[in-house]
Structures are given as structure tokens and as C-alpha cells.
PDB file of N, CA and C in Angstrom:
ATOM      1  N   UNK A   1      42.075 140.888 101.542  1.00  0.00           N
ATOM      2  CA  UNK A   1      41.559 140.589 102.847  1.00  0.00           C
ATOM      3  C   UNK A   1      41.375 141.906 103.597  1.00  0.00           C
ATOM      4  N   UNK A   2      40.283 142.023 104.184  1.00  0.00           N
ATOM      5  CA  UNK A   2      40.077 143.336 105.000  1.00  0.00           C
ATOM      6  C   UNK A   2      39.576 142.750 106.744  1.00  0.00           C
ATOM      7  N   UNK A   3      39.765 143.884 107.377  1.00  0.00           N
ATOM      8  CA  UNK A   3      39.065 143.600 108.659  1.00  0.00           C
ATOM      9  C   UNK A   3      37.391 143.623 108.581  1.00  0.00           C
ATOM     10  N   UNK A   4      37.113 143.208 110.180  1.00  0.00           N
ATOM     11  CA  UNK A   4      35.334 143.248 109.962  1.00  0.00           C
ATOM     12  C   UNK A   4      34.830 143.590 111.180  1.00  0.00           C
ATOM     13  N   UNK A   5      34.894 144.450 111.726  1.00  0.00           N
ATOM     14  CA  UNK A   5      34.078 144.894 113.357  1.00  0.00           C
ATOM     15  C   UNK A   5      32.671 145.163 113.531  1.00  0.00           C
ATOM     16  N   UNK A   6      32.792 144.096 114.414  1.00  0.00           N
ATOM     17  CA  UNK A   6      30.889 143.866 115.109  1.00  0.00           C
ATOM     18  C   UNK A   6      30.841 144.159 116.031  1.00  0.00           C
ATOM     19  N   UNK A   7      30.195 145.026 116.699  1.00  0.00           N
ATOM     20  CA  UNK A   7      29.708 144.963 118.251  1.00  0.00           C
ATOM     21  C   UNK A   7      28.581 144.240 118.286  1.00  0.00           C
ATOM     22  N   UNK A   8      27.616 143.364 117.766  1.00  0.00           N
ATOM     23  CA  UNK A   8      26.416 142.541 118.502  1.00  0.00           C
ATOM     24  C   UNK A   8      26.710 141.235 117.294  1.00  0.00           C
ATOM     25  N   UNK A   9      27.335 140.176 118.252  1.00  0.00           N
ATOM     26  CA  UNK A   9      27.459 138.826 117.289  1.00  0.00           C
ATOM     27  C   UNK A   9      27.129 137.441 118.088  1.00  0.00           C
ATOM     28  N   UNK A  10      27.234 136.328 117.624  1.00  0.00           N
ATOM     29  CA  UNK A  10      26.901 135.269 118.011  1.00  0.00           C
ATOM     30  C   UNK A  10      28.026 135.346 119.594  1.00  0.00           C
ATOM     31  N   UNK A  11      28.037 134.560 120.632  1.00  0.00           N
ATOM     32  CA  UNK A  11      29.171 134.344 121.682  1.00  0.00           C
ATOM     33  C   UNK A  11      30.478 133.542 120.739  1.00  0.00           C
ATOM     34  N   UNK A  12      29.421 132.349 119.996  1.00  0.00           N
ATOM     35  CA  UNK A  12      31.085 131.825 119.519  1.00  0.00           C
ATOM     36  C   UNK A  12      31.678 132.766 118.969  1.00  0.00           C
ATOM     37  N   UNK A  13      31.769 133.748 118.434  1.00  0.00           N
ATOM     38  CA  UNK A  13      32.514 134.701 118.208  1.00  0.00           C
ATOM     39  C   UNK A  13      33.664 135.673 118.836  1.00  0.00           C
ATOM     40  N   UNK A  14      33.519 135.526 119.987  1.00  0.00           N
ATOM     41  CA  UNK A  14      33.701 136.703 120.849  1.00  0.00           C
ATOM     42  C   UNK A  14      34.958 136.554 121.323  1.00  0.00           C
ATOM     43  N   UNK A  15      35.983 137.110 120.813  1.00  0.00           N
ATOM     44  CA  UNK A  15      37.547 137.217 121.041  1.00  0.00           C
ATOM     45  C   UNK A  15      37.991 137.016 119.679  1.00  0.00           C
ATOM     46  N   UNK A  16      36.915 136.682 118.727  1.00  0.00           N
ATOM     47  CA  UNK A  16      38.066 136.047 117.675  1.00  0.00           C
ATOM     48  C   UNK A  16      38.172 136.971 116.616  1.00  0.00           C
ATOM     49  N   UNK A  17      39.139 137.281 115.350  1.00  0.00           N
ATOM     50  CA  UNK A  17      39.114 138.341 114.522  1.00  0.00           C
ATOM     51  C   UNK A  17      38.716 137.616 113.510  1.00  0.00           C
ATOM     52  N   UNK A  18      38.019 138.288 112.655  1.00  0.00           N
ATOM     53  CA  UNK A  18      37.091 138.198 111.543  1.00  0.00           C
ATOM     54  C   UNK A  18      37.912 139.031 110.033  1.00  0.00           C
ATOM     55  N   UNK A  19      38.059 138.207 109.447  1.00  0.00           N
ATOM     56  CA  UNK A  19      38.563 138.866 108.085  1.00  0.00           C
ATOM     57  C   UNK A  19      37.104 139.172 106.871  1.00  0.00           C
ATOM     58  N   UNK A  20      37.435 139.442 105.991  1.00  0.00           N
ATOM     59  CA  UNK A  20      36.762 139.494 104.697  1.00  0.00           C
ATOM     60  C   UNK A  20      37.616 138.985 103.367  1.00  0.00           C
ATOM     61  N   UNK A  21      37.397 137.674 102.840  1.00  0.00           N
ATOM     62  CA  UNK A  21      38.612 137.033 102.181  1.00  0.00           C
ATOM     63  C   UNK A  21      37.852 136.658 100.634  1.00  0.00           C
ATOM     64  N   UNK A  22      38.789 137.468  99.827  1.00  0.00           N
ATOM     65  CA  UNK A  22      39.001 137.390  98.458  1.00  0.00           C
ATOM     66  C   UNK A  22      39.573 135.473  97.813  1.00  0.00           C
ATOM     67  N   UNK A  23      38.824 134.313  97.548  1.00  0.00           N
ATOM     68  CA  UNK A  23      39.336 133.644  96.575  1.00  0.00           C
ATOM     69  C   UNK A  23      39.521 133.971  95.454  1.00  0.00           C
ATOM     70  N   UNK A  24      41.073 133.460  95.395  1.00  0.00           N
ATOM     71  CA  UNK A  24      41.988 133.347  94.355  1.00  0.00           C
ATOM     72  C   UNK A  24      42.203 132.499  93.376  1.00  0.00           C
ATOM     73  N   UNK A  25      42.662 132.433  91.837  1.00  0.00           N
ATOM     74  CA  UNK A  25      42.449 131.244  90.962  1.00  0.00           C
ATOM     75  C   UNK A  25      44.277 131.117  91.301  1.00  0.00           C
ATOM     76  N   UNK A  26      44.626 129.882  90.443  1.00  0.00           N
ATOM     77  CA  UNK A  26      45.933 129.853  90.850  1.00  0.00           C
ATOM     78  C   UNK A  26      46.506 130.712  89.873  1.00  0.00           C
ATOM     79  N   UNK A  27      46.340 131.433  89.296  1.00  0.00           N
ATOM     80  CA  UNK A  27      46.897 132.989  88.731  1.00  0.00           C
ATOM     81  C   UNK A  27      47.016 134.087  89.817  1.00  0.00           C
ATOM     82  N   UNK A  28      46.171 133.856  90.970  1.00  0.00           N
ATOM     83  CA  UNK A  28      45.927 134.839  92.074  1.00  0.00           C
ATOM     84  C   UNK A  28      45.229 136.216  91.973  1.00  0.00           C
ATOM     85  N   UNK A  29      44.264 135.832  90.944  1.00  0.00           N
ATOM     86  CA  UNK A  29      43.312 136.866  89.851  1.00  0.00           C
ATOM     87  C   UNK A  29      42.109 135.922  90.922  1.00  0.00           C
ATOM     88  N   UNK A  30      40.924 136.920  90.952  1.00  0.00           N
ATOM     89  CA  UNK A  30      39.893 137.151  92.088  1.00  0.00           C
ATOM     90  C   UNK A  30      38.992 135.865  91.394  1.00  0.00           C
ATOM     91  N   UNK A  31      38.374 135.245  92.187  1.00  0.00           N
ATOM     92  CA  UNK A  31      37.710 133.475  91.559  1.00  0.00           C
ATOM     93  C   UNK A  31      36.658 133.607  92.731  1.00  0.00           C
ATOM     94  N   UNK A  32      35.687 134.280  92.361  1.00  0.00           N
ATOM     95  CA  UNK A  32      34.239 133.861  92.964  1.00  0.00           C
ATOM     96  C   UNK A  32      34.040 135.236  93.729  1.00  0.00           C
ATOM     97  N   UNK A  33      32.925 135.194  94.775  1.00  0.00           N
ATOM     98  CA  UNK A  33      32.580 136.156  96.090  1.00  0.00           C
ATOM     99  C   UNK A  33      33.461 135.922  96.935  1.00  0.00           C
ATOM    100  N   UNK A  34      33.755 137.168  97.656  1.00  0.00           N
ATOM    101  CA  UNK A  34      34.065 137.273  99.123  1.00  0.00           C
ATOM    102  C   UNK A  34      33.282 136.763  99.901  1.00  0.00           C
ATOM    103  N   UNK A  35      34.139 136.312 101.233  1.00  0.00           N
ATOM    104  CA  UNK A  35      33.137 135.738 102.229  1.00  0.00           C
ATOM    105  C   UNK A  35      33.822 136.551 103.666  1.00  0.00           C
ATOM    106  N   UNK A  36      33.198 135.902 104.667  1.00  0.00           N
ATOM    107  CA  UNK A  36      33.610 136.021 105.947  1.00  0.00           C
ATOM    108  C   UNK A  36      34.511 134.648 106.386  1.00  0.00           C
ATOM    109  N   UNK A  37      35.644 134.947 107.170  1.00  0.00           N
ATOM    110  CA  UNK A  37      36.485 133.934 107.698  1.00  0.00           C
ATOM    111  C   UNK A  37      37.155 134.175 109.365  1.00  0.00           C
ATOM    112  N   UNK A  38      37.333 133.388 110.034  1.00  0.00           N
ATOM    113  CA  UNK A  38      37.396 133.396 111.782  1.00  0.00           C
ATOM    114  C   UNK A  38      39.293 133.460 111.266  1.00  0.00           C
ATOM    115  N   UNK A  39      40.150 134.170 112.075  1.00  0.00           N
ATOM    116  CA  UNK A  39      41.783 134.056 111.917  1.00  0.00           C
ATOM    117  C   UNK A  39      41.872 133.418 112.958  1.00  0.00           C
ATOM    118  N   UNK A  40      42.739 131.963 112.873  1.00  0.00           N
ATOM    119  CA  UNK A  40      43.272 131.322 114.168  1.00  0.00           C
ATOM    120  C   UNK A  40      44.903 131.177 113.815  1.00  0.00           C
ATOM    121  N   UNK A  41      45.356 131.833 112.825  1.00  0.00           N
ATOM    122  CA  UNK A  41      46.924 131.923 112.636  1.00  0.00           C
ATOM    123  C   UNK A  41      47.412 133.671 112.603  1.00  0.00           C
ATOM    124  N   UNK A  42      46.914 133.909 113.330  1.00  0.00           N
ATOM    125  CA  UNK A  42      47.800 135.815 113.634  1.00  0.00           C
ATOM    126  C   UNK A  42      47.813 136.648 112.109  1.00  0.00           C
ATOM    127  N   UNK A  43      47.266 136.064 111.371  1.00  0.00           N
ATOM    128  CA  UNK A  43      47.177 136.585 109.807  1.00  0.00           C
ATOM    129  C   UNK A  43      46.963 138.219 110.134  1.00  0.00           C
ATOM    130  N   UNK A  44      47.425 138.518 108.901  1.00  0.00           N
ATOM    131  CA  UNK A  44      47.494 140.527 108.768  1.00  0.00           C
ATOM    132  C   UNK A  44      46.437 140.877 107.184  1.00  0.00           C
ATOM    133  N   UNK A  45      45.819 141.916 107.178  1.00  0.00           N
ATOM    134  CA  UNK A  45      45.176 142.648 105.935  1.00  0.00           C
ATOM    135  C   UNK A  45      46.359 142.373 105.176  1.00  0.00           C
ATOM    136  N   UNK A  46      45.804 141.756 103.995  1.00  0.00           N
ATOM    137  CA  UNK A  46      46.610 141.694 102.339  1.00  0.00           C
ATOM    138  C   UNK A  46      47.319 140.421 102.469  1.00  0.00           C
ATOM    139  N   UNK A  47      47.266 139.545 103.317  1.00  0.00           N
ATOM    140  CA  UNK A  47      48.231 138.336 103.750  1.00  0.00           C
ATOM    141  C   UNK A  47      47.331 137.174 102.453  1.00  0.00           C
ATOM    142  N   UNK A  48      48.660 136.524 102.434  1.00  0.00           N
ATOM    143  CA  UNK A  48      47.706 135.667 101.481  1.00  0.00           C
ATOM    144  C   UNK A  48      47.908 134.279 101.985  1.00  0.00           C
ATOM    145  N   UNK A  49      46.645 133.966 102.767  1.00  0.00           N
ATOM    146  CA  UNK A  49      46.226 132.949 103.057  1.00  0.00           C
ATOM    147  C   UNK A  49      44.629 131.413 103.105  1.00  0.00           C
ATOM    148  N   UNK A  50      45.258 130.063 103.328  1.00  0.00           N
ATOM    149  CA  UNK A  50      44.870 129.004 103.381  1.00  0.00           C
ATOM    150  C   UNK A  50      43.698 129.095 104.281  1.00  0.00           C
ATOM    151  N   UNK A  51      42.216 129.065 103.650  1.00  0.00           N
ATOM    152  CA  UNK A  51      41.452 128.792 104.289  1.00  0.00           C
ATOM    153  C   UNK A  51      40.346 127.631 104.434  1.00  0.00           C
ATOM    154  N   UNK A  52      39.983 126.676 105.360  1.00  0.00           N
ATOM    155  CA  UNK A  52      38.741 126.029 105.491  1.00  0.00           C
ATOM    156  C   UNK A  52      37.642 126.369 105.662  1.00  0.00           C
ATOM    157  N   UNK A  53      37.403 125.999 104.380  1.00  0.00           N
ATOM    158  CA  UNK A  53      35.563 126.375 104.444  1.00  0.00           C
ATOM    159  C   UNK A  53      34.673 125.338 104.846  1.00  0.00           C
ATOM    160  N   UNK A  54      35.019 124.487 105.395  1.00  0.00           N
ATOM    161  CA  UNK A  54      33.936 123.143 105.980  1.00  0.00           C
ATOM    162  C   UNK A  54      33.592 123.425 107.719  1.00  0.00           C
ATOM    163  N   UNK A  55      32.351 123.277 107.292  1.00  0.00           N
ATOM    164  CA  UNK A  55      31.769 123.604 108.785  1.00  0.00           C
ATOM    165  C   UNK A  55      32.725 122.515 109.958  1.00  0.00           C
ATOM    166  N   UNK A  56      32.701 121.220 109.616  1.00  0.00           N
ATOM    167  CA  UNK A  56      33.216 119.887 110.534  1.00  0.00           C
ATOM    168  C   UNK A  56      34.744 119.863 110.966  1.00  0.00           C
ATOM    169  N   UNK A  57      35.323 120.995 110.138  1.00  0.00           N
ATOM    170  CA  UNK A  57      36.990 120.687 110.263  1.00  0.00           C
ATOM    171  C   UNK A  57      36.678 122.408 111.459  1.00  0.00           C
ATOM    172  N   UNK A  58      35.745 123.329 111.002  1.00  0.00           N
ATOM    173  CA  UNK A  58      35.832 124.189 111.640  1.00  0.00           C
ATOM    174  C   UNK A  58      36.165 124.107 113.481  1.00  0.00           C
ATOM    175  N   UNK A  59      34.671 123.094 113.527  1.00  0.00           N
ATOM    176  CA  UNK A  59      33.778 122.400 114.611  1.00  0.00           C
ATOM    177  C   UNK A  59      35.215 121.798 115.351  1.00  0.00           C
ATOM    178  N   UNK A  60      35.879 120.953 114.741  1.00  0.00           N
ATOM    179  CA  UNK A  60      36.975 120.005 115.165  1.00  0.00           C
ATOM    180  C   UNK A  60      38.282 121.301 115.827  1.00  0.00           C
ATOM    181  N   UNK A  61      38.301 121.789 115.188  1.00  0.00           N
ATOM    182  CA  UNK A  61      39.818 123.284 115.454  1.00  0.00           C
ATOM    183  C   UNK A  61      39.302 123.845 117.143  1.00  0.00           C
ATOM    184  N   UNK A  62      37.925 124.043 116.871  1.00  0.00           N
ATOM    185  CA  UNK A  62      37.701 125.145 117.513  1.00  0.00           C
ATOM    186  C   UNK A  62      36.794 123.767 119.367  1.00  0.00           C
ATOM    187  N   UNK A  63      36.897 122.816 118.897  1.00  0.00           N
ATOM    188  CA  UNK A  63      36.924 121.580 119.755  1.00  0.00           C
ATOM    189  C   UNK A  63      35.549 121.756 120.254  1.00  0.00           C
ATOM    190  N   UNK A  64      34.591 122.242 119.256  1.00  0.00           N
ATOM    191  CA  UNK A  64      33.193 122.316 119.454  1.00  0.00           C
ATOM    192  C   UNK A  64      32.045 121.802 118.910  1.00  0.00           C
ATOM    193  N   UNK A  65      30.954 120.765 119.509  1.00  0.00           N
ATOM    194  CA  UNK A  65      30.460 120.092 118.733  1.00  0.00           C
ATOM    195  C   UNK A  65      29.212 120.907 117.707  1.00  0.00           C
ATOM    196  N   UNK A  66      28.917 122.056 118.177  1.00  0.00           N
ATOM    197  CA  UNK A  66      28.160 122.576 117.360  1.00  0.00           C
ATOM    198  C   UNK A  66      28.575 124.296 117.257  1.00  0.00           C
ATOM    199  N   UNK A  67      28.713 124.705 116.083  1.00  0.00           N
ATOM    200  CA  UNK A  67      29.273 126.363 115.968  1.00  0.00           C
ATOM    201  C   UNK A  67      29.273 126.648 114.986  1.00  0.00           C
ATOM    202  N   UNK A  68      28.528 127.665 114.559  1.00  0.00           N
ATOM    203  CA  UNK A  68      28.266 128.711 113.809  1.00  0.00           C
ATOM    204  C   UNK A  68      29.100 129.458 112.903  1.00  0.00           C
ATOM    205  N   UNK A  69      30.185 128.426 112.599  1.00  0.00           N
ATOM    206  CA  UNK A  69      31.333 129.222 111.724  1.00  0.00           C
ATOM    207  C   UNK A  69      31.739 127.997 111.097  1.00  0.00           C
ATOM    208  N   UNK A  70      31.918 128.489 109.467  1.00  0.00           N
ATOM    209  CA  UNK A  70      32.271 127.875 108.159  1.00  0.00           C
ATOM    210  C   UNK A  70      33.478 127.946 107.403  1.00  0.00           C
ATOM    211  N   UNK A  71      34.088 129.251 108.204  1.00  0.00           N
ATOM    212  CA  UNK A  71      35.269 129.099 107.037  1.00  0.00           C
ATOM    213  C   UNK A  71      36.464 129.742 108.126  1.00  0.00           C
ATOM    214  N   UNK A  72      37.589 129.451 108.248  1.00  0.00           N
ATOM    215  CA  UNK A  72      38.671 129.303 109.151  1.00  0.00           C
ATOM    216  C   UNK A  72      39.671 129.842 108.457  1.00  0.00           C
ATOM    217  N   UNK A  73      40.529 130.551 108.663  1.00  0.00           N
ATOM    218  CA  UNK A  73      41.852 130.930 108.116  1.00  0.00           C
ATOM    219  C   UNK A  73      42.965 129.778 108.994  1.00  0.00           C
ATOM    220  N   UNK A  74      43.335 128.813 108.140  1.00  0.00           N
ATOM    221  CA  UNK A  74      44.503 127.898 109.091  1.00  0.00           C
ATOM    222  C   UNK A  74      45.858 128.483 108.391  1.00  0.00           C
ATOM    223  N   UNK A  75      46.057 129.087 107.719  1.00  0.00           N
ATOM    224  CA  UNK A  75      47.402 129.258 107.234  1.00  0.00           C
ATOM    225  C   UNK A  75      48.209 130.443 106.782  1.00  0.00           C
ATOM    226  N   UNK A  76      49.057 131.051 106.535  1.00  0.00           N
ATOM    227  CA  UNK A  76      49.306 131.862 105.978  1.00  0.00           C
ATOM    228  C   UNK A  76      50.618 131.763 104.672  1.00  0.00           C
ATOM    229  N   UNK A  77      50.766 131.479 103.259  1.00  0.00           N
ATOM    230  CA  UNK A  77      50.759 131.232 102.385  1.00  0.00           C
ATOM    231  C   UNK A  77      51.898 132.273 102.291  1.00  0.00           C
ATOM    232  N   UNK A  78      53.285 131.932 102.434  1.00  0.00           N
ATOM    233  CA  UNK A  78      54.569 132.903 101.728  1.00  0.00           C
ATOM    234  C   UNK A  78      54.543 133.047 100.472  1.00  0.00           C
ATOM    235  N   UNK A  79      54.482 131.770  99.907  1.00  0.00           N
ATOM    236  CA  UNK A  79      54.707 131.676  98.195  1.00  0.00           C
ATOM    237  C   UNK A  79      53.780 130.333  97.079  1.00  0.00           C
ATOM    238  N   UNK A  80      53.437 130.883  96.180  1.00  0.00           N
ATOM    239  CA  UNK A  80      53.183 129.762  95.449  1.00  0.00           C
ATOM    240  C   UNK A  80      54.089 129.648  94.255  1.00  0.00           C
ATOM    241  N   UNK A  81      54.389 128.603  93.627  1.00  0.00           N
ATOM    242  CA  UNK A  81      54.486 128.314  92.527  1.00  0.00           C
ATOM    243  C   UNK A  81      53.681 127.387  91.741  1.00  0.00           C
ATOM    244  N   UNK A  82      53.422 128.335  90.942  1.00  0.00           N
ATOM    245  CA  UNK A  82      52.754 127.564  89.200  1.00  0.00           C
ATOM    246  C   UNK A  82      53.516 126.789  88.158  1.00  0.00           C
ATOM    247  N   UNK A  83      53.565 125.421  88.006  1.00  0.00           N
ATOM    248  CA  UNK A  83      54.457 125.228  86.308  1.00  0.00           C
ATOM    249  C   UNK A  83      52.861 125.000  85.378  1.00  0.00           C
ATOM    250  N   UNK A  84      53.191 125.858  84.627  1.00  0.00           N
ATOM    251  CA  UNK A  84      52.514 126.064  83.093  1.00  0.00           C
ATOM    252  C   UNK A  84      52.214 124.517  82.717  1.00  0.00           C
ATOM    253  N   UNK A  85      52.380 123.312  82.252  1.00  0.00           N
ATOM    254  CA  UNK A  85      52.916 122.205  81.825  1.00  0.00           C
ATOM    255  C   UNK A  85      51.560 121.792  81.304  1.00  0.00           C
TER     256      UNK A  85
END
């Protein structure tokens, strides 16, 4: 996860921090493109966290019926465990 600074962006934007977020397979080995994601949980660079990528759950968080953002950081992820089985 990295930071992302804009000076000229949409308004819905404007206060909120912007990551750059790596999906993970559940090995935690890199599974697809990077995207862009809005932080609404205080998340930090290298944090490994739960994100929504649905425009409608976005829309619903952010208590807006129409907005320009797809993918949400809701969580921040201490630990996983894997069983092999």
C-alpha cells in the first residue's frame, strides 16, 4: 500500500486519504493490479487491509446517493490464518 497526492480531484474527494492497494491471494503473494482506494479506518503504508470494491456499499458508508468512488478501505487486518486442508 502506498500513499497518493492530488492537488486537482473530484470534491467527493476532498479531505479524504487515498491509498494505492496491492490484492493479495490467501498466501498474501500479489493476485491481480493495483488500484486506488478512499481510507475511512486511519490505515498506515504497508497495513494490511479489508477493502470494498462495490460502488453501492461505497455510496451507503459515505451516505451518498451518487459518488465517484469504488473501492473503500473498511478494515485493517492484524492476522490471517490459513489451514492447508
Amino acid at each position: 500500500m502506498g500513499n497518493v497526492v492530488s492537488t486537482v480531484k473530484h470534491p467527493s474527494y476532498h479531505g479524504l486519504k487515498l491509498y494505492v492497494v496491492q490484492p493479495l491471494d490467501g498466501k498474501g503473494n500479489p493476485d491481480g493490479d493495483d488500484y486506488l482506494a478512499v481510507d475511512v479506518v486511519q490505515s498506515g503504508v504497508n497495513d494490511l487491509v479489508l477493502v470494498l470494491t462495490e460502488g453501492n456499499g461505497a455510496r451507503q458508508i459515505f451516505s451518498k446517493p451518487v459518488l465517484p468512488i469504488r473501492s473503500v478501505i473498511v478494515g485493517v487486518i492484524d492476522a490471517i490464518e490459513v489451514n492447508d486442508d
